[in-house]
PDB file of N, CA and C in Angstrom:
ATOM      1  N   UNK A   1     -63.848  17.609  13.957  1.00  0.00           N
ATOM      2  CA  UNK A   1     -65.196  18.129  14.021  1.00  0.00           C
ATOM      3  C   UNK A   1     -65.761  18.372  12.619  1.00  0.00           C
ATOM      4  N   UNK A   2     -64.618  18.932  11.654  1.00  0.00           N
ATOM      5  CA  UNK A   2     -65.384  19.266  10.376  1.00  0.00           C
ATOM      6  C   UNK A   2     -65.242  18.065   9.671  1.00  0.00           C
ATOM      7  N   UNK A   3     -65.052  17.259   9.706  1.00  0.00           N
ATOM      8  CA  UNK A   3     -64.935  15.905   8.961  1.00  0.00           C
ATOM      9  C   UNK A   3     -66.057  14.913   9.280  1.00  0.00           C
ATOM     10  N   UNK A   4     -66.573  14.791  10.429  1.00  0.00           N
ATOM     11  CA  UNK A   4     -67.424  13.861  10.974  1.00  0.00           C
ATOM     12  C   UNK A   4     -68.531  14.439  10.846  1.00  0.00           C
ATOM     13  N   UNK A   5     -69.565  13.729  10.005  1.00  0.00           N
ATOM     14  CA  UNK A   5     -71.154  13.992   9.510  1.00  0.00           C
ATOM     15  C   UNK A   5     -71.818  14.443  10.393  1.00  0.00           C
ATOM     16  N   UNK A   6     -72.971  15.942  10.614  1.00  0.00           N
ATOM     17  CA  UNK A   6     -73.763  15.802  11.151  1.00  0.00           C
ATOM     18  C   UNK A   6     -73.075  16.081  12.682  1.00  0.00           C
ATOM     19  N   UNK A   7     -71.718  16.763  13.174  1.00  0.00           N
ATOM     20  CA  UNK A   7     -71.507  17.592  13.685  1.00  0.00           C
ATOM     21  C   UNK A   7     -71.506  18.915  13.348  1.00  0.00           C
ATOM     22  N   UNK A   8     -71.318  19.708  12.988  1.00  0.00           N
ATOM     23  CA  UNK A   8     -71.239  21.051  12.101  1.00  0.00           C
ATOM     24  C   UNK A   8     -72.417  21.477  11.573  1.00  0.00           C
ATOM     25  N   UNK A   9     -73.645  20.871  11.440  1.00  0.00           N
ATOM     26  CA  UNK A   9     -74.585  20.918  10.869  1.00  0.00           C
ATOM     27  C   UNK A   9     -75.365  20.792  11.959  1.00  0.00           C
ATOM     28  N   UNK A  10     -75.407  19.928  13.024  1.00  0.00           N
ATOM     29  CA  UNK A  10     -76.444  20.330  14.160  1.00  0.00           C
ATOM     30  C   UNK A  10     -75.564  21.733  15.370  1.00  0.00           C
ATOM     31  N   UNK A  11     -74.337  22.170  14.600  1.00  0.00           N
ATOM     32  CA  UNK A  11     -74.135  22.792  15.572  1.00  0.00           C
ATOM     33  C   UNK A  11     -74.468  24.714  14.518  1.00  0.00           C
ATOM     34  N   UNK A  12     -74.747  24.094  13.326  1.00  0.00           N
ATOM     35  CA  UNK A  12     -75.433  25.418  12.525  1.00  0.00           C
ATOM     36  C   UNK A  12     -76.915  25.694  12.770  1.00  0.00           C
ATOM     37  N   UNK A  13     -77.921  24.362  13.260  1.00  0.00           N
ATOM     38  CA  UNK A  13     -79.034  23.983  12.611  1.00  0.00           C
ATOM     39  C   UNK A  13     -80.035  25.559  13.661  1.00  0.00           C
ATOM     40  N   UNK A  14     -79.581  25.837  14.808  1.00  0.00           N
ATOM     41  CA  UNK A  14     -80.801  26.596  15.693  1.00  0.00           C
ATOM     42  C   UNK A  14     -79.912  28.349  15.102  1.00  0.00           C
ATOM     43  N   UNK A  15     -79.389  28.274  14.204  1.00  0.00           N
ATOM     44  CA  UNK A  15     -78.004  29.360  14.216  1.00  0.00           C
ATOM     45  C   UNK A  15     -78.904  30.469  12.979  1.00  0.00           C
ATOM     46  N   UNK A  16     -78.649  31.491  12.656  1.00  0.00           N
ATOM     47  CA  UNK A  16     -79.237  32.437  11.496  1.00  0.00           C
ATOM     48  C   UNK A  16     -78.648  32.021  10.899  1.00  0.00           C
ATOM     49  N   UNK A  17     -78.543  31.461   9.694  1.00  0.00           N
ATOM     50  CA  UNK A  17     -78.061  31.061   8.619  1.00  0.00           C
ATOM     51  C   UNK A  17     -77.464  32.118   7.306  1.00  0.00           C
ATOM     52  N   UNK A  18     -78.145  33.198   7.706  1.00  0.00           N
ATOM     53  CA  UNK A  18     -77.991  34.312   6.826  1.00  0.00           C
ATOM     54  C   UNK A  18     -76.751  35.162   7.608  1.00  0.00           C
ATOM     55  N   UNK A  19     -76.539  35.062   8.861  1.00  0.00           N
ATOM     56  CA  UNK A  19     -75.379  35.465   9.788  1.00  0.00           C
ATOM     57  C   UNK A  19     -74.434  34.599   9.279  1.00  0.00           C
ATOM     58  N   UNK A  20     -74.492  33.243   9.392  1.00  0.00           N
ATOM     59  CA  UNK A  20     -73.451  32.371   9.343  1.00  0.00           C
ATOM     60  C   UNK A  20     -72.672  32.628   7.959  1.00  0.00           C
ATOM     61  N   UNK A  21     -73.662  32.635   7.080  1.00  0.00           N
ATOM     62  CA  UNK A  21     -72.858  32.795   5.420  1.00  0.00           C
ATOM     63  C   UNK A  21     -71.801  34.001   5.442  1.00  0.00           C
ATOM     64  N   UNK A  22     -72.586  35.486   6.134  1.00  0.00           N
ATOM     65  CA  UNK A  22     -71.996  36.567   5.968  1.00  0.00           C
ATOM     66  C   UNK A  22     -70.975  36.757   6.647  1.00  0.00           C
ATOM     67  N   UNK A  23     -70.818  36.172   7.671  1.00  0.00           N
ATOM     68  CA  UNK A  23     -69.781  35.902   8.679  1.00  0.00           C
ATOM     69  C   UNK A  23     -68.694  34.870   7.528  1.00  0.00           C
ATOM     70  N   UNK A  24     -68.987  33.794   7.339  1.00  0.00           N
ATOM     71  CA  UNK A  24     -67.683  32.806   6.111  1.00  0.00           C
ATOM     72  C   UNK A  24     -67.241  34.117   5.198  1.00  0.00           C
ATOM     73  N   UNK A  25     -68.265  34.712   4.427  1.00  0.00           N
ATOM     74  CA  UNK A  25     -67.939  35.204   3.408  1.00  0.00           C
ATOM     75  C   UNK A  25     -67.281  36.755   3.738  1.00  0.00           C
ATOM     76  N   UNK A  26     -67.589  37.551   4.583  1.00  0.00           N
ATOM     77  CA  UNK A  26     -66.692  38.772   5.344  1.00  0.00           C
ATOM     78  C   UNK A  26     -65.442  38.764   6.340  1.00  0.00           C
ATOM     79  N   UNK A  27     -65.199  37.539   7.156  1.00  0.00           N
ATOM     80  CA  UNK A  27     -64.634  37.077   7.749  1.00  0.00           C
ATOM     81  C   UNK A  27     -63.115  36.565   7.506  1.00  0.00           C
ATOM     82  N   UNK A  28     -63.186  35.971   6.386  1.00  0.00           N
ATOM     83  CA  UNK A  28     -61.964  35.439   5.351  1.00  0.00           C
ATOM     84  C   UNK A  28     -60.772  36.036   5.886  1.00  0.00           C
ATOM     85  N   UNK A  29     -59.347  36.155   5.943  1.00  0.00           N
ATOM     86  CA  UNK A  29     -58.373  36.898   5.964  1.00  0.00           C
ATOM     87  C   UNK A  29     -57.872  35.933   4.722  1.00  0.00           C
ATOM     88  N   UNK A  30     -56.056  36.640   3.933  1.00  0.00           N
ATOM     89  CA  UNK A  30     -56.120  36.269   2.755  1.00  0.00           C
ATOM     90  C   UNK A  30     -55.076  35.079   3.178  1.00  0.00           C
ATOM     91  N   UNK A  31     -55.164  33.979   2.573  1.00  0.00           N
ATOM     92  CA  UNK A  31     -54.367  32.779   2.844  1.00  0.00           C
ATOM     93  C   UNK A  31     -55.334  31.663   3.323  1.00  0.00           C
ATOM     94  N   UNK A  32     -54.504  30.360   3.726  1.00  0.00           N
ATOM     95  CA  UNK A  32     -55.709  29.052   4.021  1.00  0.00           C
ATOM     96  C   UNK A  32     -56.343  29.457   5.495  1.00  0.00           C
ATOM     97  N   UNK A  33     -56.978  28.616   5.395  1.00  0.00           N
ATOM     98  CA  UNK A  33     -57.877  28.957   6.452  1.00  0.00           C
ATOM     99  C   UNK A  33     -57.405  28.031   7.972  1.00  0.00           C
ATOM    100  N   UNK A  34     -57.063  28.276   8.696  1.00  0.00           N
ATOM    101  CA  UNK A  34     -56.262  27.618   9.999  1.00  0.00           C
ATOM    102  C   UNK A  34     -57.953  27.933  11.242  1.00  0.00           C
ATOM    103  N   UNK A  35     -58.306  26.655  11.279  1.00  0.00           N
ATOM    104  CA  UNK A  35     -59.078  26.544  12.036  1.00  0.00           C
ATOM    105  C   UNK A  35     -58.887  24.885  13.351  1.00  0.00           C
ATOM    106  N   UNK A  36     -59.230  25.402  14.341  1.00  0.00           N
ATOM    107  CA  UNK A  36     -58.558  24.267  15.483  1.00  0.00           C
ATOM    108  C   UNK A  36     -59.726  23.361  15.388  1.00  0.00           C
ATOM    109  N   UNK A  37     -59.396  21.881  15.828  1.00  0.00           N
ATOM    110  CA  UNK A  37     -60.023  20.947  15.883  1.00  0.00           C
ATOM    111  C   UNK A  37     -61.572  21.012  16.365  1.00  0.00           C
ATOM    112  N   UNK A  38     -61.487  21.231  17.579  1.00  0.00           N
ATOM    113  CA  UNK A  38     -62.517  20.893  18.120  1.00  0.00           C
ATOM    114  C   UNK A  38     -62.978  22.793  18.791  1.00  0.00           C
ATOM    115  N   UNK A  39     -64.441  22.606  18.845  1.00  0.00           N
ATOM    116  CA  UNK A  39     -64.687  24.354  19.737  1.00  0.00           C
ATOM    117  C   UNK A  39     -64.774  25.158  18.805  1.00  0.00           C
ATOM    118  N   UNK A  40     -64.323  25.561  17.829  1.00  0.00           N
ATOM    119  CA  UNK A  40     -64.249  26.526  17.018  1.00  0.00           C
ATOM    120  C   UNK A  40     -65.528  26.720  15.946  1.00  0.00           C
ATOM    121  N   UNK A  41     -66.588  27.913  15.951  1.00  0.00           N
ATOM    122  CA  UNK A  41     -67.758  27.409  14.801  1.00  0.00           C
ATOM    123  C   UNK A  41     -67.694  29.333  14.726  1.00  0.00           C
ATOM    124  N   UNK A  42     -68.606  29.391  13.391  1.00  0.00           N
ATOM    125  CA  UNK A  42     -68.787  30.683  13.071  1.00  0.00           C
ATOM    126  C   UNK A  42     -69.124  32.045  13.992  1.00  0.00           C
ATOM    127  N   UNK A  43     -69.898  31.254  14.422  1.00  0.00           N
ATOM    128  CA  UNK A  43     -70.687  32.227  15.340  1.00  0.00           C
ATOM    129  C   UNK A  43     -70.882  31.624  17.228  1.00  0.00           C
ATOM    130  N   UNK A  44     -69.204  31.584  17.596  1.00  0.00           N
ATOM    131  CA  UNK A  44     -68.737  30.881  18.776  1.00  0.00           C
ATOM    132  C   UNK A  44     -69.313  31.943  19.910  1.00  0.00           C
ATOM    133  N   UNK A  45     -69.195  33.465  19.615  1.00  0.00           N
ATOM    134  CA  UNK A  45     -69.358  33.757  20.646  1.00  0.00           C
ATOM    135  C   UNK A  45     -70.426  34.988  20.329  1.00  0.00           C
ATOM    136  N   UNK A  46     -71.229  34.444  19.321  1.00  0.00           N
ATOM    137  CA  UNK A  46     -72.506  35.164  18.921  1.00  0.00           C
ATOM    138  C   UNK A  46     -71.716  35.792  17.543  1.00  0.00           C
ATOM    139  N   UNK A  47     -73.051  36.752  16.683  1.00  0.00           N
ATOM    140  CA  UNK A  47     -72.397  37.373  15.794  1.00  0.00           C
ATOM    141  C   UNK A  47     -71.018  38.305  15.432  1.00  0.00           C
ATOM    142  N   UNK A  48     -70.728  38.234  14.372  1.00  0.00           N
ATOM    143  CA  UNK A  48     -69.311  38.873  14.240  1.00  0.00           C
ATOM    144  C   UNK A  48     -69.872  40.595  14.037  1.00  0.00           C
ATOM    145  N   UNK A  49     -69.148  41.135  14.427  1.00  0.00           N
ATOM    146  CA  UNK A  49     -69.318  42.425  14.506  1.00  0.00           C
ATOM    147  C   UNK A  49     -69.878  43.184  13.229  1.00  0.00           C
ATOM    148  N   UNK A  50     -70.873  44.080  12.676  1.00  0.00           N
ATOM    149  CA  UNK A  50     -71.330  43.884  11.554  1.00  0.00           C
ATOM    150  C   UNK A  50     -70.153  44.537  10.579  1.00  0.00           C
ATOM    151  N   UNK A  51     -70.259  44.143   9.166  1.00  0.00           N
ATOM    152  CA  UNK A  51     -68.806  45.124   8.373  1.00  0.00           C
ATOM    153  C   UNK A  51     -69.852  45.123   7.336  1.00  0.00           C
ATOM    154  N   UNK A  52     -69.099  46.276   6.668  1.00  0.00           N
ATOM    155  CA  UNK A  52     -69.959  46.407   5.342  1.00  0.00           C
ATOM    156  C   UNK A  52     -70.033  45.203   3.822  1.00  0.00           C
ATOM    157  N   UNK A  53     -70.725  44.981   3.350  1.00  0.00           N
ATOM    158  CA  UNK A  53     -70.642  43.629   2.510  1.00  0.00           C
ATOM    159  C   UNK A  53     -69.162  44.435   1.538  1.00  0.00           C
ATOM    160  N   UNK A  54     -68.394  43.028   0.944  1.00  0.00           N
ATOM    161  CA  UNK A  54     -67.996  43.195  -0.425  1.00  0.00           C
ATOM    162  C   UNK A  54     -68.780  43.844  -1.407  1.00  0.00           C
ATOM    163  N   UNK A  55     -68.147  44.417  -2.416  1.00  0.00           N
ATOM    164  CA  UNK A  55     -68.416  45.118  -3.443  1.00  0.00           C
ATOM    165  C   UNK A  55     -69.111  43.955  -4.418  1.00  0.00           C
ATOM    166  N   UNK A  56     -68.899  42.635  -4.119  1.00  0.00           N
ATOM    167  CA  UNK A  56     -69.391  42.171  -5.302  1.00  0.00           C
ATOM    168  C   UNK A  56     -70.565  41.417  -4.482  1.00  0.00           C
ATOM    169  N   UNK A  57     -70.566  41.385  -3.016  1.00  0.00           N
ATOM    170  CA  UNK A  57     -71.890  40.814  -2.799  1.00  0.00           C
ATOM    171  C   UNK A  57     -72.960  41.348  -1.892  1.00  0.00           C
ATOM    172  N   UNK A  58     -74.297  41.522  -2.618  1.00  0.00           N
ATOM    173  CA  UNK A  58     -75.038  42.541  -2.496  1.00  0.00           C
ATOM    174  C   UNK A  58     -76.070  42.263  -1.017  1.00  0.00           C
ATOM    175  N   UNK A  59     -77.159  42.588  -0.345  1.00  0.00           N
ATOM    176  CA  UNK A  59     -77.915  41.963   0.383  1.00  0.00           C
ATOM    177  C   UNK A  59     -78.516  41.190   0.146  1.00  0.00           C
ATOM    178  N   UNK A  60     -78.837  41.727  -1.201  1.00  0.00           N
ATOM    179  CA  UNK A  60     -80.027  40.176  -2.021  1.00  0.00           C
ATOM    180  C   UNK A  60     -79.412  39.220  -2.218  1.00  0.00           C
ATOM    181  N   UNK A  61     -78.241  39.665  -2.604  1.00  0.00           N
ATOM    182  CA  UNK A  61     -77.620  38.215  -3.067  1.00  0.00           C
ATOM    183  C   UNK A  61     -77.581  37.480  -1.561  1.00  0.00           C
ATOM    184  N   UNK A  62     -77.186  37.810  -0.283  1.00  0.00           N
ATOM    185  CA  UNK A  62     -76.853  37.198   0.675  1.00  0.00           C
ATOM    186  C   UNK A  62     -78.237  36.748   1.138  1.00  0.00           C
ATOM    187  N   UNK A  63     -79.669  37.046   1.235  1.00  0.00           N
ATOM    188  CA  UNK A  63     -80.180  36.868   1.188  1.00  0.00           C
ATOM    189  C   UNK A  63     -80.473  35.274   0.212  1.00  0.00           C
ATOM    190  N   UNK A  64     -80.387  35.796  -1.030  1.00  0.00           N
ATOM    191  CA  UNK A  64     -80.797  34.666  -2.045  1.00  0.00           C
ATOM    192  C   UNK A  64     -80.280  33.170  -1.101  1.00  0.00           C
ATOM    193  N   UNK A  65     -78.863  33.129  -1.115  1.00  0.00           N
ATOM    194  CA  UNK A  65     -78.195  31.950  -0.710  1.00  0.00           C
ATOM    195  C   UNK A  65     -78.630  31.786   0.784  1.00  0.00           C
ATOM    196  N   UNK A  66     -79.203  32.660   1.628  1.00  0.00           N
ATOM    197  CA  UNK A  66     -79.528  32.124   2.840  1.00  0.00           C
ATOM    198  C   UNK A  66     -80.651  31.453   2.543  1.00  0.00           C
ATOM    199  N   UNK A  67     -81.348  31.792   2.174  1.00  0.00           N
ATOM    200  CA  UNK A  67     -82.964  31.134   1.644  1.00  0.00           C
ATOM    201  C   UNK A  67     -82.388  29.525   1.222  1.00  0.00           C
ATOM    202  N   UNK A  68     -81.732  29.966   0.120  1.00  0.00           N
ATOM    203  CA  UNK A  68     -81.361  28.194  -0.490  1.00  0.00           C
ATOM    204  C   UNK A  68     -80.938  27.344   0.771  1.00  0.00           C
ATOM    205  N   UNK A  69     -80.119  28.190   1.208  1.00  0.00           N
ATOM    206  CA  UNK A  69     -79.503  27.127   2.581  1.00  0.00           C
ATOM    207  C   UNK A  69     -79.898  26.848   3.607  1.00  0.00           C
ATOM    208  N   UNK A  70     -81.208  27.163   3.861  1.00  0.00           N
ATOM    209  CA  UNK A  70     -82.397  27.432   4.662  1.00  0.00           C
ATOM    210  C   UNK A  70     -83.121  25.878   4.465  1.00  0.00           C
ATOM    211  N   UNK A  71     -83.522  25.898   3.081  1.00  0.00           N
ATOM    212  CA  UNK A  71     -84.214  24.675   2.562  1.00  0.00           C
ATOM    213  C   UNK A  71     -83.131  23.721   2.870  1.00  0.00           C
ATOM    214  N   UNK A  72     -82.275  23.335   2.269  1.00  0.00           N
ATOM    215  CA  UNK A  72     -81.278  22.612   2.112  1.00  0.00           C
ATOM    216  C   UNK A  72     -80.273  21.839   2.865  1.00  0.00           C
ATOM    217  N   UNK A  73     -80.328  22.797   3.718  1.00  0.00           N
ATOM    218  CA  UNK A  73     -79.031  23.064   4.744  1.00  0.00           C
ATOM    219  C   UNK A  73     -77.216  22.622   4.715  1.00  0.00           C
ATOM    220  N   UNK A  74     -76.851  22.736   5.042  1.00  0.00           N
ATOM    221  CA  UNK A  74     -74.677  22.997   4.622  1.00  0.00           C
ATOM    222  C   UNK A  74     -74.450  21.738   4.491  1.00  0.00           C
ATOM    223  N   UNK A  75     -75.298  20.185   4.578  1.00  0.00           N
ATOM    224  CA  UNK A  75     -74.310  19.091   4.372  1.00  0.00           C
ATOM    225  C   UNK A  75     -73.946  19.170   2.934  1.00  0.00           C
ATOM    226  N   UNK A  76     -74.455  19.580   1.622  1.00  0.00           N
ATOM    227  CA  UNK A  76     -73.663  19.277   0.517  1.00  0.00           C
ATOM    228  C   UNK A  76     -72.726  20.058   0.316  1.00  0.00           C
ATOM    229  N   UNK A  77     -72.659  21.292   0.932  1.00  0.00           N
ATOM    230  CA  UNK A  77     -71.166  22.420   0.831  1.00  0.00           C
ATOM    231  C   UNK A  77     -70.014  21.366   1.824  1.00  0.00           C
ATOM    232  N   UNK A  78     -70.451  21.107   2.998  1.00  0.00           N
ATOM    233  CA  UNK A  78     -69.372  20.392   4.124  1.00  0.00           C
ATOM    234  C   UNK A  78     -69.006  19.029   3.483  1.00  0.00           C
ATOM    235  N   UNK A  79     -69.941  18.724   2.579  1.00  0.00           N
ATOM    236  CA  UNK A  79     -69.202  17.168   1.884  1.00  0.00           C
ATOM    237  C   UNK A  79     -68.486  17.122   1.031  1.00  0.00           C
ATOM    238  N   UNK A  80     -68.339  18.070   0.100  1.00  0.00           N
ATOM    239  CA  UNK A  80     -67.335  18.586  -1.057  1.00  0.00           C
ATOM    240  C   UNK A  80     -66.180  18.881  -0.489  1.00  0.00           C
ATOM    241  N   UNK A  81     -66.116  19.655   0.585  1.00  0.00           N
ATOM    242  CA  UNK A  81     -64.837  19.463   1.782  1.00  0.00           C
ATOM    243  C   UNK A  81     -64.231  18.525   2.346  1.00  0.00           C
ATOM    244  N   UNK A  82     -65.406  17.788   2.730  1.00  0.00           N
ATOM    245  CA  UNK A  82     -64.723  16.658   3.814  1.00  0.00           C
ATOM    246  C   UNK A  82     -64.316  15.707   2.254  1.00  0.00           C
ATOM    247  N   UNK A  83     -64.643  15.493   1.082  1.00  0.00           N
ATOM    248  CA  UNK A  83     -63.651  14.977   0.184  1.00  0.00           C
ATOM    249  C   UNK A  83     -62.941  14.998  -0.096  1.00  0.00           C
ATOM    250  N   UNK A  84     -61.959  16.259   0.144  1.00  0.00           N
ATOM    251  CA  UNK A  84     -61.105  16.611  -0.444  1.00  0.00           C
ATOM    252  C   UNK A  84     -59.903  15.802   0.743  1.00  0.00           C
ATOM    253  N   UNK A  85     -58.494  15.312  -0.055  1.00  0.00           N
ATOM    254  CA  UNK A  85     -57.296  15.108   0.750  1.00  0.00           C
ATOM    255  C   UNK A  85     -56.755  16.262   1.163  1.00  0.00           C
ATOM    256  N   UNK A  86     -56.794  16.941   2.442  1.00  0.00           N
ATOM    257  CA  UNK A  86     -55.852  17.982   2.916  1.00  0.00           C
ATOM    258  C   UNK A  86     -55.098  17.231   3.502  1.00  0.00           C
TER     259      UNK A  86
END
């Protein structure tokens, strides 16, 4: 699913985008990230429960990058990924 273009991205596209980031970026546990093939997306069964931001990232800032990713949208973050050999 995360490899193939333009799945992951129409399944972000109707999604808050400003949820989705804060959810990647609060969400994390420490080690790689073990995610299953198919079914699995940020916000599977609606938002993640709210937590307080990191110390180093502020509202604005989460803000700032939702805006960019708003315009833009996640295929150039998901393609730097799907390059990589795992």
């Amino acid at each position: 699913m995360w490899q193939e273009p333009g799945k992951v991205e129409a399944l972000y596209a109707n999604g808050n985008i400003e949820e989705v980031i804060k959810n990647m970026l609060t969400s994390r546990k420490p080690g790689p990230p073990i995610l299953p093939k198919e079914g699995s997306h940020l916000l599977a069964s609606g938002p993640i429960p709210s937590r307080p931001l990191p110390s180093w990232l502020t509202q604005e800032d989460l803000t700032y990058y939702a805006s960019k990713f708003a315009k833009t949208g996640l295929t150039g973050g998901l393609n730097y990924y799907r390059n990589l050999n795992l």
